[in-house]
C-alpha atoms as a PDB file:
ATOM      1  CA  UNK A   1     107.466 119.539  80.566  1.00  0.00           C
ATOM      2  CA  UNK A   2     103.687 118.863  79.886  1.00  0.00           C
ATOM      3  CA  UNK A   3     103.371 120.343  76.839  1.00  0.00           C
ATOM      4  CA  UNK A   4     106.211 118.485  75.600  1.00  0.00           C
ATOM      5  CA  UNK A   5     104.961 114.779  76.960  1.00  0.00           C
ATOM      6  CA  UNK A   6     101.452 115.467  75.169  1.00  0.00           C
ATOM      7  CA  UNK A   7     103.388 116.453  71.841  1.00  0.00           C
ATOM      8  CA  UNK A   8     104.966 112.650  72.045  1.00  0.00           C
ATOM      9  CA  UNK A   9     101.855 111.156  72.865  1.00  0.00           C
ATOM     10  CA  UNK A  10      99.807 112.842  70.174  1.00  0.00           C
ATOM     11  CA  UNK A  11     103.068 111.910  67.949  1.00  0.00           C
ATOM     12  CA  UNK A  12     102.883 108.686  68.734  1.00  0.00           C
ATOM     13  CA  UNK A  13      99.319 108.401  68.084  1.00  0.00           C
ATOM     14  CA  UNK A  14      98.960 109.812  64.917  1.00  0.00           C
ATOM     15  CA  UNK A  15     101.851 107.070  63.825  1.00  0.00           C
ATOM     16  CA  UNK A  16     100.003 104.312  64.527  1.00  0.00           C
ATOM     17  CA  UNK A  17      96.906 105.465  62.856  1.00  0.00           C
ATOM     18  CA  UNK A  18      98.200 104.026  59.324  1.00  0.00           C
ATOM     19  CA  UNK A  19      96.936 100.579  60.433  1.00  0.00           C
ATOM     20  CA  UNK A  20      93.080 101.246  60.214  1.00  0.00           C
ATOM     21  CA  UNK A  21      93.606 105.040  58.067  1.00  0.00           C
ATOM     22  CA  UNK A  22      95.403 105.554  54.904  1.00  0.00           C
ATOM     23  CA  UNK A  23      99.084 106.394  54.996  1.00  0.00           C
ATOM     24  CA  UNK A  24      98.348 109.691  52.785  1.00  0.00           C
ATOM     25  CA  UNK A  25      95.727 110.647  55.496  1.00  0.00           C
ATOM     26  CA  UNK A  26      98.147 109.851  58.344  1.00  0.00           C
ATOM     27  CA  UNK A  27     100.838 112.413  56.860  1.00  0.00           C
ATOM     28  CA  UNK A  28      98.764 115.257  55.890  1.00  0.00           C
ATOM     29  CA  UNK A  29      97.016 114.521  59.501  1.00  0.00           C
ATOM     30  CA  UNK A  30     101.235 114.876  60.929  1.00  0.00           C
ATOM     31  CA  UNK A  31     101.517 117.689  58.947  1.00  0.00           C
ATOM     32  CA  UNK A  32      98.306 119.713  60.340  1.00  0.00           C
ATOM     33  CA  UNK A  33      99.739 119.092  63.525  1.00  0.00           C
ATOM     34  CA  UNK A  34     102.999 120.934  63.487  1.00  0.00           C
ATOM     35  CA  UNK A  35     101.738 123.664  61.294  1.00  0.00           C
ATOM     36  CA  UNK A  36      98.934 124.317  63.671  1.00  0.00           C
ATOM     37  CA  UNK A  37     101.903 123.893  66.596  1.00  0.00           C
ATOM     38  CA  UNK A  38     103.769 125.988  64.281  1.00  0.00           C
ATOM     39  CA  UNK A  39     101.618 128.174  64.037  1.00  0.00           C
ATOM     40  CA  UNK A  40     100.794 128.685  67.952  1.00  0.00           C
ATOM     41  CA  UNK A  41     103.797 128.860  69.195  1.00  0.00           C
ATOM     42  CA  UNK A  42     104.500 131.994  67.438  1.00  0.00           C
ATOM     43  CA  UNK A  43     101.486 133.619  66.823  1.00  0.00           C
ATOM     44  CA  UNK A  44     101.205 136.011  64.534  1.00  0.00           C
ATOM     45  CA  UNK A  45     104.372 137.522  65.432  1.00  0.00           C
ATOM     46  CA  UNK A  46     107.344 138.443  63.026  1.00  0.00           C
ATOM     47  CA  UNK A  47     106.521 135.608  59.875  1.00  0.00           C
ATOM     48  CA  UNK A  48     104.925 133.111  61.781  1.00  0.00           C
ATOM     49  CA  UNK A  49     101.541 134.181  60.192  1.00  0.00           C
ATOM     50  CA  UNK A  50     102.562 132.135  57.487  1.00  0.00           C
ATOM     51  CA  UNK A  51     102.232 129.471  59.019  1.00  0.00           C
ATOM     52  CA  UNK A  52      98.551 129.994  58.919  1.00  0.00           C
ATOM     53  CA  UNK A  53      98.079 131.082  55.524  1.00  0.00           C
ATOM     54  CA  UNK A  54      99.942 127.572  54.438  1.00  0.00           C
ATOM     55  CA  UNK A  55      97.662 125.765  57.082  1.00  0.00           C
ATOM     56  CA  UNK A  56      94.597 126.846  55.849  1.00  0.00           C
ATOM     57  CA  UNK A  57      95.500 127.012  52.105  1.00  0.00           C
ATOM     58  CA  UNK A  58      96.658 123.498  52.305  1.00  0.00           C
ATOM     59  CA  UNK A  59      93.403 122.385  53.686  1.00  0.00           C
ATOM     60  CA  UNK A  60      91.438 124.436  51.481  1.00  0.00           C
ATOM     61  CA  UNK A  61      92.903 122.834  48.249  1.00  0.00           C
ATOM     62  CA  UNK A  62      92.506 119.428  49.842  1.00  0.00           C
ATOM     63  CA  UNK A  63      88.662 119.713  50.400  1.00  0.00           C
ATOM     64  CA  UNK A  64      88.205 121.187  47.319  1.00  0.00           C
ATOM     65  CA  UNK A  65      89.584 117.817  46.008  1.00  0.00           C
ATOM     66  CA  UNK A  66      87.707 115.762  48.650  1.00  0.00           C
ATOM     67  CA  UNK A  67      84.514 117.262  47.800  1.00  0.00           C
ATOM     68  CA  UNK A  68      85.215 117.164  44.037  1.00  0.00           C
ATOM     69  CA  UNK A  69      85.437 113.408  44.759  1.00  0.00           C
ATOM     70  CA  UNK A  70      82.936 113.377  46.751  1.00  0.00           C
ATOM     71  CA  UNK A  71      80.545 114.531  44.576  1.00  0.00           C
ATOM     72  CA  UNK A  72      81.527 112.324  41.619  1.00  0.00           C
ATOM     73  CA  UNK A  73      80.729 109.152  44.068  1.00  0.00           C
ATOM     74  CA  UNK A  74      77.157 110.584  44.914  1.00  0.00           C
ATOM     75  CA  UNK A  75      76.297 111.344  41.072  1.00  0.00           C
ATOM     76  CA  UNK A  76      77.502 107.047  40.241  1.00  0.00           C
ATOM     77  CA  UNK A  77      75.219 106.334  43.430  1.00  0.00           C
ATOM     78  CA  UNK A  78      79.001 104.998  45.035  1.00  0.00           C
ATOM     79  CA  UNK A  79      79.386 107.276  48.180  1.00  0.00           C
ATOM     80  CA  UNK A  80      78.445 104.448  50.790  1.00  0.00           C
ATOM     81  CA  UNK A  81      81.205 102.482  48.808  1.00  0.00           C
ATOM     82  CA  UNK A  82      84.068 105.400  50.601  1.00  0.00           C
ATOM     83  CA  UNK A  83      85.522 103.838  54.232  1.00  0.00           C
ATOM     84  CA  UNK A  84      83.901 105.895  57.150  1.00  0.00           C
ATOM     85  CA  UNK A  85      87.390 107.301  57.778  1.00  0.00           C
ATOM     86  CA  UNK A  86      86.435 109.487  54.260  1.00  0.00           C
ATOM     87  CA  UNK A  87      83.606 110.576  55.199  1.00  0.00           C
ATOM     88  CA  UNK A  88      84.666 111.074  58.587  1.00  0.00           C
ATOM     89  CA  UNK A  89      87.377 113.402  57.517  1.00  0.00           C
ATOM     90  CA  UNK A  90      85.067 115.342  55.361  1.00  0.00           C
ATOM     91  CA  UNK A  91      82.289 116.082  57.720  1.00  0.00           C
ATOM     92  CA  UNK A  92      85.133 117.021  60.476  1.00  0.00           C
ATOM     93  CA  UNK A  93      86.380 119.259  58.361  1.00  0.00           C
ATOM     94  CA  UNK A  94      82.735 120.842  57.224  1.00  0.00           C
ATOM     95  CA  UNK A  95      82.124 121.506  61.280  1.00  0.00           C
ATOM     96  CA  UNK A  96      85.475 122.967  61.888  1.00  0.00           C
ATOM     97  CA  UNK A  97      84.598 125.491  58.721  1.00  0.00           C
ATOM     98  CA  UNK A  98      81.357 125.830  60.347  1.00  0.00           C
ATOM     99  CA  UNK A  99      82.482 126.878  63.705  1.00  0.00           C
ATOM    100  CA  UNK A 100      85.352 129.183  62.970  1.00  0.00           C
ATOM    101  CA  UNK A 101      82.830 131.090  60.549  1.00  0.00           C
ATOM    102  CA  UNK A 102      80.546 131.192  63.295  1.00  0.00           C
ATOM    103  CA  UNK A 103      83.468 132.870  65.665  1.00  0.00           C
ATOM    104  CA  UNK A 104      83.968 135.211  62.571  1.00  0.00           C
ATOM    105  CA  UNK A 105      80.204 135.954  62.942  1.00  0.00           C
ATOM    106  CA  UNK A 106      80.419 136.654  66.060  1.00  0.00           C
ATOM    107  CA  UNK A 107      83.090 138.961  66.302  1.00  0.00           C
ATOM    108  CA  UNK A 108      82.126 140.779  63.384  1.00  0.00           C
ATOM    109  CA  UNK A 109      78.518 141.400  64.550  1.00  0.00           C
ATOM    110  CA  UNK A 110      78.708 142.166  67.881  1.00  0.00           C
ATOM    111  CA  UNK A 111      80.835 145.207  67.787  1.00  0.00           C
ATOM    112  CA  UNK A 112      78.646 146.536  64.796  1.00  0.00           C
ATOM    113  CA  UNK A 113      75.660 145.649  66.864  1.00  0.00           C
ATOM    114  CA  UNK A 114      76.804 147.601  69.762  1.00  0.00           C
ATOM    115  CA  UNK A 115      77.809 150.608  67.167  1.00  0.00           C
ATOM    116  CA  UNK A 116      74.798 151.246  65.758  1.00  0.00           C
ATOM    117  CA  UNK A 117      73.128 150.801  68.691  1.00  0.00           C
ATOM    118  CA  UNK A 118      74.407 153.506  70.136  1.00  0.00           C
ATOM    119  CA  UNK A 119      74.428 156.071  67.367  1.00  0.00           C
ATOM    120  CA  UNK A 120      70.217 155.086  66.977  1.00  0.00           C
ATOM    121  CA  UNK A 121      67.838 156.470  69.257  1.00  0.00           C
ATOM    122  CA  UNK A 122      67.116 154.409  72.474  1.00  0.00           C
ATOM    123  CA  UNK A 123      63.477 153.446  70.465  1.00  0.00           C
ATOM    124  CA  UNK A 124      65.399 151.629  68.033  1.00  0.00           C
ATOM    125  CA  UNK A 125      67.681 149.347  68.022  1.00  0.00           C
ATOM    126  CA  UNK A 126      69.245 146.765  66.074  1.00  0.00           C
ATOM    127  CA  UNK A 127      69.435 143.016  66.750  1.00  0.00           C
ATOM    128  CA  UNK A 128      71.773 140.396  64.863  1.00  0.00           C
ATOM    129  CA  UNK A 129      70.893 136.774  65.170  1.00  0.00           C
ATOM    130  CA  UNK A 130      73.910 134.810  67.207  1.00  0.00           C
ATOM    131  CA  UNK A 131      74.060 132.413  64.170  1.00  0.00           C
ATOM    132  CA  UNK A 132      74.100 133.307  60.629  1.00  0.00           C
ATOM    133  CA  UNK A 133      71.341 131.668  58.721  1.00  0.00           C
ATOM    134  CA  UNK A 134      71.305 131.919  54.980  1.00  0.00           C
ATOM    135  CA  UNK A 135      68.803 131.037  52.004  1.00  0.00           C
ATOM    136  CA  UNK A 136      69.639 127.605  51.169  1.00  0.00           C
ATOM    137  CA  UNK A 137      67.558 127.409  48.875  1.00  0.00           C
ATOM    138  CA  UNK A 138      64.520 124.360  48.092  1.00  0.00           C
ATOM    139  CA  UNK A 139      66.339 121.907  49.713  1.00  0.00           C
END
């Protein structure tokens, strides 16, 4: 089985990552991987939606810490101090966020797009940029 030969090689892998990564990263990395396989081999059939709401909440509350951390380094002028795993992590992490918001974009604008394009009159109609692009401020 294919499926079942990549699962041992991405297993086996991950286990040997403790040797340049930190052992705390290794297991939460282990643990992302079966709930995400958890998580897709059932779906979001019977309870295995679950298995998503513990994925993401789990990551969630571990960023939140990261980037609490994070920002305590930058305000003591220590963040080049953090191994490039660290900051690795984080910005993989900021671009997966990133990209599933942008397929939440998408699938939220598109159908609204084509709605009230068709209740306006053919003069008019409405246009929605592909990415969202918000006020960010004076930065």
């Amino acid at each position: 089985c294919p499926v079942g030969v990549a699962a041992v090689w991405v297993t086996q892998r991950i286990l040997r990552l403790p040797l340049c990564m930190s052992p705390s990263w290794t297991a939460r990395l282990l643990a992302n991987c079966l709930g995400a396989g958890a998580g897709l081999m059932g779906g979001m059939s019977h309870y295995c939606w679950l298995s998503w709401v513990a994925w993401f909440a789990q990551n969630a509350s571990t960023a939140i810490r990261y980037r609490k951390r994070d920002d305590e380094m930058i305000a003591d002028g220590r963040y080049g101090d953090q191994p490039d795993w660290m900051i690795g992590t984080r910005a993989m992490w900021d671009t997966f966020i990133s990209s599933l918001l942008g397929v939440v974009w998408q699938a939220i604008q598109k159908p609204c797009q084509a709605l009230v394009n068709a209740v306006l009159p053919e003069e008019l109609c409405v246009y929605g940029n592909a990415l969202p692009i918000f006020d960010l401020g004076d930065t």
